[in-house]
Structure formats: C-alpha cells, structure tokens
C-alpha atoms as a PDB file:
ATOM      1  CA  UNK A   1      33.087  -2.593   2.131  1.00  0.00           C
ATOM      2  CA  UNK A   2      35.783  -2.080  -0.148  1.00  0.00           C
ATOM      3  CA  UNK A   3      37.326   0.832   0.870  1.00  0.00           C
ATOM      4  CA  UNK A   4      39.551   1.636   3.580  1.00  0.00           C
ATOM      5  CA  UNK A   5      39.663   5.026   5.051  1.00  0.00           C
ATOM      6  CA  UNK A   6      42.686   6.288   7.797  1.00  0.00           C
ATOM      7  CA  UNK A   7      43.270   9.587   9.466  1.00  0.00           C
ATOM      8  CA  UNK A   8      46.004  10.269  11.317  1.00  0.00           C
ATOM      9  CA  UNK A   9      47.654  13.403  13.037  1.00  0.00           C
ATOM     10  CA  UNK A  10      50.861  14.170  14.621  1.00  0.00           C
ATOM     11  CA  UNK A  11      53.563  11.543  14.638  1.00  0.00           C
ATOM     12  CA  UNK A  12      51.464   9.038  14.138  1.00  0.00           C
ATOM     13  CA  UNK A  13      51.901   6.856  10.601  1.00  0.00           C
ATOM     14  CA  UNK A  14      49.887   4.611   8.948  1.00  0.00           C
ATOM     15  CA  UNK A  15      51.270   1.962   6.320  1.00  0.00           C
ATOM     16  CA  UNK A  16      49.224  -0.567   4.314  1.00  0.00           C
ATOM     17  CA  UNK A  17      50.631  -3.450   2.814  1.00  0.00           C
ATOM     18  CA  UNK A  18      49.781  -6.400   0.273  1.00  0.00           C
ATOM     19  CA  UNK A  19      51.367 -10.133   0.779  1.00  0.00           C
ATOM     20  CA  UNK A  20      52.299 -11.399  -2.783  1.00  0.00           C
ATOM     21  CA  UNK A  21      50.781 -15.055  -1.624  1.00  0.00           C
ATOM     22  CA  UNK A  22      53.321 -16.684  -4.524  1.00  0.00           C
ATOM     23  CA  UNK A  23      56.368 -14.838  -3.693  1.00  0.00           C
ATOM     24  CA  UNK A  24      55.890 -14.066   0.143  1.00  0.00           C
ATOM     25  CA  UNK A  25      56.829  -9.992  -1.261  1.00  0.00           C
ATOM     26  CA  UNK A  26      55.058  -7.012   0.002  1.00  0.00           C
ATOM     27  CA  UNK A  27      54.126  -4.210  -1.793  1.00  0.00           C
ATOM     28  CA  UNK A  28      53.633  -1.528   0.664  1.00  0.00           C
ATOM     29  CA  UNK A  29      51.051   2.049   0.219  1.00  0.00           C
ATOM     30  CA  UNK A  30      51.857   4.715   2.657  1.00  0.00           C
ATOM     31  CA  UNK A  31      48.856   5.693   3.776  1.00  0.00           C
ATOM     32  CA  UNK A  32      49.594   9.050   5.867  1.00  0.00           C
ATOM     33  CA  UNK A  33      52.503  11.153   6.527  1.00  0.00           C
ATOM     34  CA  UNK A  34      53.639  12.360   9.635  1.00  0.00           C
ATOM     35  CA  UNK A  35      52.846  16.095  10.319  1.00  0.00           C
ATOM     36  CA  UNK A  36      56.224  17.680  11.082  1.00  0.00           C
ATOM     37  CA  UNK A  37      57.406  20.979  11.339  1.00  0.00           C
ATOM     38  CA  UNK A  38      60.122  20.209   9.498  1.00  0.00           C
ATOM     39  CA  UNK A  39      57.802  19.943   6.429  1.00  0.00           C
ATOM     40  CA  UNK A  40      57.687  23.324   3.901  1.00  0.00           C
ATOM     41  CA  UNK A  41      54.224  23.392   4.368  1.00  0.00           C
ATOM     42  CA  UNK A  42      53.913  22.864   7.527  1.00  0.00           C
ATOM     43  CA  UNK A  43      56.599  25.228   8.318  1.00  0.00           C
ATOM     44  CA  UNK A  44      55.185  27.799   6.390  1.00  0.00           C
ATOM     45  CA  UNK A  45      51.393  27.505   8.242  1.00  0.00           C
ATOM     46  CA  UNK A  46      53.415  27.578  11.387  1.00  0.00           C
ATOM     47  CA  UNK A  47      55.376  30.836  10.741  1.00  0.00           C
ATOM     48  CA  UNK A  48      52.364  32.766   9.547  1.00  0.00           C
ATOM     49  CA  UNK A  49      50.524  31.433  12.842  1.00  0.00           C
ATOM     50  CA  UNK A  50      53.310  33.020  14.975  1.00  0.00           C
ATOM     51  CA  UNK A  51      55.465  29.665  15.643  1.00  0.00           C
ATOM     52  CA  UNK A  52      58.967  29.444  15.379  1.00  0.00           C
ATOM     53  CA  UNK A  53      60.513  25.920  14.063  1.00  0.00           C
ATOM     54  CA  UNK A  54      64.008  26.052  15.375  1.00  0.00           C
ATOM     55  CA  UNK A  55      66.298  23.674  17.648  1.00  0.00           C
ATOM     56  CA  UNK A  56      67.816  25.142  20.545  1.00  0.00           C
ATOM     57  CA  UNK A  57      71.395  24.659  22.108  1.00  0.00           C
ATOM     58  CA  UNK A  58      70.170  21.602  23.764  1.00  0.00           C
ATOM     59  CA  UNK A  59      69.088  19.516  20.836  1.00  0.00           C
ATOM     60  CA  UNK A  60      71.045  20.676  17.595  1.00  0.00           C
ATOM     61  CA  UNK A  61      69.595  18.308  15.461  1.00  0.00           C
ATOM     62  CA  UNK A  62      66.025  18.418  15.987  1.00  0.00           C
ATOM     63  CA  UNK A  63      63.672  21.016  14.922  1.00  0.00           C
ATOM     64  CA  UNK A  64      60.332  21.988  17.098  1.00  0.00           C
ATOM     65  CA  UNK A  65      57.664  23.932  17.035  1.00  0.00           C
ATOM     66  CA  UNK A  66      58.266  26.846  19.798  1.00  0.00           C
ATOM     67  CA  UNK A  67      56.152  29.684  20.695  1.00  0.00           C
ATOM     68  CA  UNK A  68      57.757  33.275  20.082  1.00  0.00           C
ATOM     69  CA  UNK A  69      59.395  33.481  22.689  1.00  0.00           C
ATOM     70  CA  UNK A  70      61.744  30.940  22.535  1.00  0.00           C
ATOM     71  CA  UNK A  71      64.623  32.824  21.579  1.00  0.00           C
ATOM     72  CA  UNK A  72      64.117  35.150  24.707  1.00  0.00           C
ATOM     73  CA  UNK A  73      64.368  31.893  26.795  1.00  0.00           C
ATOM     74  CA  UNK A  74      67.457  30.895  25.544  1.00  0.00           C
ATOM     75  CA  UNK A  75      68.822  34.015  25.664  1.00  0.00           C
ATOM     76  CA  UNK A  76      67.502  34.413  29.635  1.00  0.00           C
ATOM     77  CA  UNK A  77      65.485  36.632  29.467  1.00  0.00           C
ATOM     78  CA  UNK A  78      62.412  34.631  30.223  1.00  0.00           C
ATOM     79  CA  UNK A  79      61.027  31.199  31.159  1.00  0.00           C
ATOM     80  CA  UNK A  80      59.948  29.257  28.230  1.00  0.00           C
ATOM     81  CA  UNK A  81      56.310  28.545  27.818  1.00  0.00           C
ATOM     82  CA  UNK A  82      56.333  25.200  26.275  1.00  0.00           C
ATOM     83  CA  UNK A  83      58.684  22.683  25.617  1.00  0.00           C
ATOM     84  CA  UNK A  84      58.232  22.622  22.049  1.00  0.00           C
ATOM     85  CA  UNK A  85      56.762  19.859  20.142  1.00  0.00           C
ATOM     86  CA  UNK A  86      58.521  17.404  16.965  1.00  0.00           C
ATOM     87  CA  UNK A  87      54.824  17.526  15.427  1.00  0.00           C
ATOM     88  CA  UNK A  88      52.796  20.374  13.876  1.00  0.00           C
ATOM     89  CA  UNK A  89      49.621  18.899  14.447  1.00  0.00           C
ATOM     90  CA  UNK A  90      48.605  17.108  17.559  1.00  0.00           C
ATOM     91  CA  UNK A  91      46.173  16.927  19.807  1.00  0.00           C
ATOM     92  CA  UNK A  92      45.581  18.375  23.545  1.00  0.00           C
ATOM     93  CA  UNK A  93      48.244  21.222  23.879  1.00  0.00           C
ATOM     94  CA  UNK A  94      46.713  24.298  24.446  1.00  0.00           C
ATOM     95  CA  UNK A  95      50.239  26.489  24.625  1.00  0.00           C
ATOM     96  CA  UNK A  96      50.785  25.686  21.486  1.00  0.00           C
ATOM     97  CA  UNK A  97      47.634  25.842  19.757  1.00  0.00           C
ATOM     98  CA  UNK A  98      48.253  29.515  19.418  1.00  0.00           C
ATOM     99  CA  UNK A  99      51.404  29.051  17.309  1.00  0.00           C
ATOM    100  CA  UNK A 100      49.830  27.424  14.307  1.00  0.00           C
ATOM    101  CA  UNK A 101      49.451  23.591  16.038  1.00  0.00           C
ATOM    102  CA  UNK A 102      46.075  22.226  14.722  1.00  0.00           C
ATOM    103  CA  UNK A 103      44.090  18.805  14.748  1.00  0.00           C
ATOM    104  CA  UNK A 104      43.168  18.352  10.964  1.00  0.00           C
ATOM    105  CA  UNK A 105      44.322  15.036  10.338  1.00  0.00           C
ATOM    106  CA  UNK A 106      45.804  13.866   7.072  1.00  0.00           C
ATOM    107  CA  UNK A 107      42.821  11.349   5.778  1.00  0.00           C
ATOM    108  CA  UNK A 108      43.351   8.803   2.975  1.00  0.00           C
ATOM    109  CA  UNK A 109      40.778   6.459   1.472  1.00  0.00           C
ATOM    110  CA  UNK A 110      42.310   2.879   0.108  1.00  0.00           C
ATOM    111  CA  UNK A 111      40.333   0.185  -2.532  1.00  0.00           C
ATOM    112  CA  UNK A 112      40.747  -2.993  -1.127  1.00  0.00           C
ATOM    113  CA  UNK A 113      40.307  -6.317  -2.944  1.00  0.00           C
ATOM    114  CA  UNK A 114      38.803  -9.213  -1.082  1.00  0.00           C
ATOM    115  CA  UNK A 115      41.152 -11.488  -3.004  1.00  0.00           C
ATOM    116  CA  UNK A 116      44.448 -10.023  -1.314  1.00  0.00           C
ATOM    117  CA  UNK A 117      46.248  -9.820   1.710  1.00  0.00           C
ATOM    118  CA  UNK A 118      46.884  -6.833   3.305  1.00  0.00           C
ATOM    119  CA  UNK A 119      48.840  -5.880   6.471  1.00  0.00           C
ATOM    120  CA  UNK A 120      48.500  -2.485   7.961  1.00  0.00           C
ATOM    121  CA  UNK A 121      50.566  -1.040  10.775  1.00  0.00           C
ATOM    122  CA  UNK A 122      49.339   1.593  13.181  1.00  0.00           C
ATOM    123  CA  UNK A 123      52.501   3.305  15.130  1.00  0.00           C
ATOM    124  CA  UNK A 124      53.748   6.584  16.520  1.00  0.00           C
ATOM    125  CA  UNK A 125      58.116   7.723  16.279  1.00  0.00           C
ATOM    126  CA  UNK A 126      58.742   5.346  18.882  1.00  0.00           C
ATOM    127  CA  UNK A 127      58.593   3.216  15.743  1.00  0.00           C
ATOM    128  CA  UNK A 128      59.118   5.108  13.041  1.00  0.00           C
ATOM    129  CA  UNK A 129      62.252   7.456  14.568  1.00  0.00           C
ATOM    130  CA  UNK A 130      64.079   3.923  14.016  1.00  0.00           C
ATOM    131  CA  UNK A 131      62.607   1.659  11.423  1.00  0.00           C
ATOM    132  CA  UNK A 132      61.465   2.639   7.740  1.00  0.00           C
ATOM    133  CA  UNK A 133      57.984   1.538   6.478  1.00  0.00           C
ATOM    134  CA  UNK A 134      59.410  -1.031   4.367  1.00  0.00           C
ATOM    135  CA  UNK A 135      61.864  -2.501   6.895  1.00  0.00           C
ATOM    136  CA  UNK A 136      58.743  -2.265   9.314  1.00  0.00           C
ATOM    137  CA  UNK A 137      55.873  -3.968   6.606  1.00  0.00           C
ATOM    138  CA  UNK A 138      58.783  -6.785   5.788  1.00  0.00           C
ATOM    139  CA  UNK A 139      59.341  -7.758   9.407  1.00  0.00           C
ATOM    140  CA  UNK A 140      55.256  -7.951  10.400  1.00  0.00           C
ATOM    141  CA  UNK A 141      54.272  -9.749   7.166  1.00  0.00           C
ATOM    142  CA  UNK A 142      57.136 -12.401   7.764  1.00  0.00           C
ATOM    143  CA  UNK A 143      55.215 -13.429  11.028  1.00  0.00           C
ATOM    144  CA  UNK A 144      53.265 -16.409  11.255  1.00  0.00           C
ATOM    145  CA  UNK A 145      50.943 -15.389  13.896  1.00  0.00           C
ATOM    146  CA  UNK A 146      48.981 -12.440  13.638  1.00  0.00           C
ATOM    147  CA  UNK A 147      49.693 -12.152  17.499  1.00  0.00           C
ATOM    148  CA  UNK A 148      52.859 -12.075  17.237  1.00  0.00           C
ATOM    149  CA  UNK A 149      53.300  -9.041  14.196  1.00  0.00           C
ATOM    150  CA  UNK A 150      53.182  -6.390  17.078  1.00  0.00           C
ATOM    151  CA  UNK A 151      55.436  -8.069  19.946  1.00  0.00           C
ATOM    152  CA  UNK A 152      58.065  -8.240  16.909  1.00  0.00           C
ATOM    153  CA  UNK A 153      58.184  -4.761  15.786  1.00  0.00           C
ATOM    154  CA  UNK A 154      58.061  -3.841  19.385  1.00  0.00           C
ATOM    155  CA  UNK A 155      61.275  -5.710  20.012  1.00  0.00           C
ATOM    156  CA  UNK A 156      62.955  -4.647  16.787  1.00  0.00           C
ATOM    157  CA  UNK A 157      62.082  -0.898  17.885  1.00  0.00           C
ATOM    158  CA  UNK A 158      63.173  -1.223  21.054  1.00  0.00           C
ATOM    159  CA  UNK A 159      66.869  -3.119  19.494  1.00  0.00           C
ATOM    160  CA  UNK A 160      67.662  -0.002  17.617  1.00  0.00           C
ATOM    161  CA  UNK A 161      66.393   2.692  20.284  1.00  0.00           C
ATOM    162  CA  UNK A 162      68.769   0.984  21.996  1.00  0.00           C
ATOM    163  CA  UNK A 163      71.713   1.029  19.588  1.00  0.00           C
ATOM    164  CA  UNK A 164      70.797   4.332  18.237  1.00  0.00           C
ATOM    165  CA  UNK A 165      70.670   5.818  21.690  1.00  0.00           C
ATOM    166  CA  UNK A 166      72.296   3.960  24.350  1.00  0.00           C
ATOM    167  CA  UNK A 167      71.848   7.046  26.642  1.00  0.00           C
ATOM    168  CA  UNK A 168      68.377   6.949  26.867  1.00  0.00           C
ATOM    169  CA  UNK A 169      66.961   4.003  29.360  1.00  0.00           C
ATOM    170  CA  UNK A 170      64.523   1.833  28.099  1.00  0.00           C
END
C-alpha cells in the first residue's frame, strides 16, 4: 500500500524520514509523541483520575505519575505503592492503572510515495532522553548499510548517556 500507519504508547517515539536522493538532506515527519505526564493534557486526565504528577526530594527535576499517596510517603507516614512512572500511558502496571495510566496509543497514518526514500526509527527514552529526532534521522540516514543504522544510534545513545550521566553505569 501507500499508507503507513504507527501506534505507539508510553515513551516510545516514532520518526519518519525522507532522503533528498540529490542533496543527501532529510526531511523528517514526527510520527507520534511521547505520552508524558508532563503534557497539559495528559496532566489534566491524570489529576481527574486521582494521579498526582509531582517529583519528589529524590529526583527534583523529573515529574511522575504517583498514586495519592505519595505525599504521605514522603512525609513517612506510609510506604509508597508504586514507584511512579515518566509516562502516562503504558502498558502492564496495574498500581497505576487506577491513577489515570491507560493503553490508548497515539496512532498516525502516513502517504508514502514509492518514488522516495524514507527512513523510520522505532526507539524508547533510552534514545530519545539524549538525542533529538533530527540529530537521530541525520545520523541513521548518513549510514551506508541498512545494518548498520541501529548499531550507530545505539552507540551515539550510549556516548551521551554517558556524558550526560556519568553516574549511572552502562
């Protein structure tokens, strides 16, 4: 066919490029977005579900998706019940399913044209935490093997997890 169609849920994220065959110059269609509490909308869904999208001591900088009683558990007044999740939508956690976390992936439906070349990466935040969408499409289209697209976004991910987060063993 002609079309293309992509879910995707969570952290995942899908990107589609086209090669410019003259030029060697991507143009680059995002093709999902990446379903974070940290999103109005999401947020919002989440709050009226009975989730709370805070960070906690730990963490400063990075908002989850808690149940209720996460403020009671820092406070010490109880265990926490989850560990919180980066994502509002996800699949398999039943502690958090109660607190607005759903399934419903974001779906998007592409025209293709025969005549092109296209590139499409697949990845999770171990990816996209460090590299943009562009930076990502440019590196994988630049490769002259198909085979070797993936092993070089791997080791450009893993480079700046590294530098990013030296703490953190790889």
């Amino acid at each position: 066919g002609d079309r293309l169609t992509m879910c995707s849920v969570g952290d995942s994220r899908i990107v589609l490029g086209k090669i410019n065959q003259q030029t060697g110059n991507v143009s680059m269609v995002a093709c999902s977005r990446e379903h974070r509490p940290t999103d109005l909308d999401e947020r919002s869904r989440l709050s009226r579900s009975g989730g709370v999208v805070r960070s906690v001591p730990t963490e400063p900088n990075r908002q989850r998706l808690w149940p209720a009683d996460v403020q009671d558990a820092i406070e010490g007044k109880c265990e926490l019940s989850s560990p919180g999740l980066c994502m509002s939508r996800a699949f398999g956690d039943s502690v958090l399913k109660g607190c607005g976390l759903i399934v419903d992936p974001y779906v998007a439906t592409v025209k293709l044209d025969a005549a092109e070349t296209y590139v499409l990466i697949i990845s999770s935040d171990g990816v996209w935490d460090v590299i943009s969408s562009i930076a990502a499409m440019q590196l994988v289209a630049k490769q002259k093997l198909e085979e070797n697209a993936s092993q070089a976004l791997i080791n450009q991910a893993t480079a700046e997890w590294t530098s990013k987060y030296p703490f953190i063993p790889m």
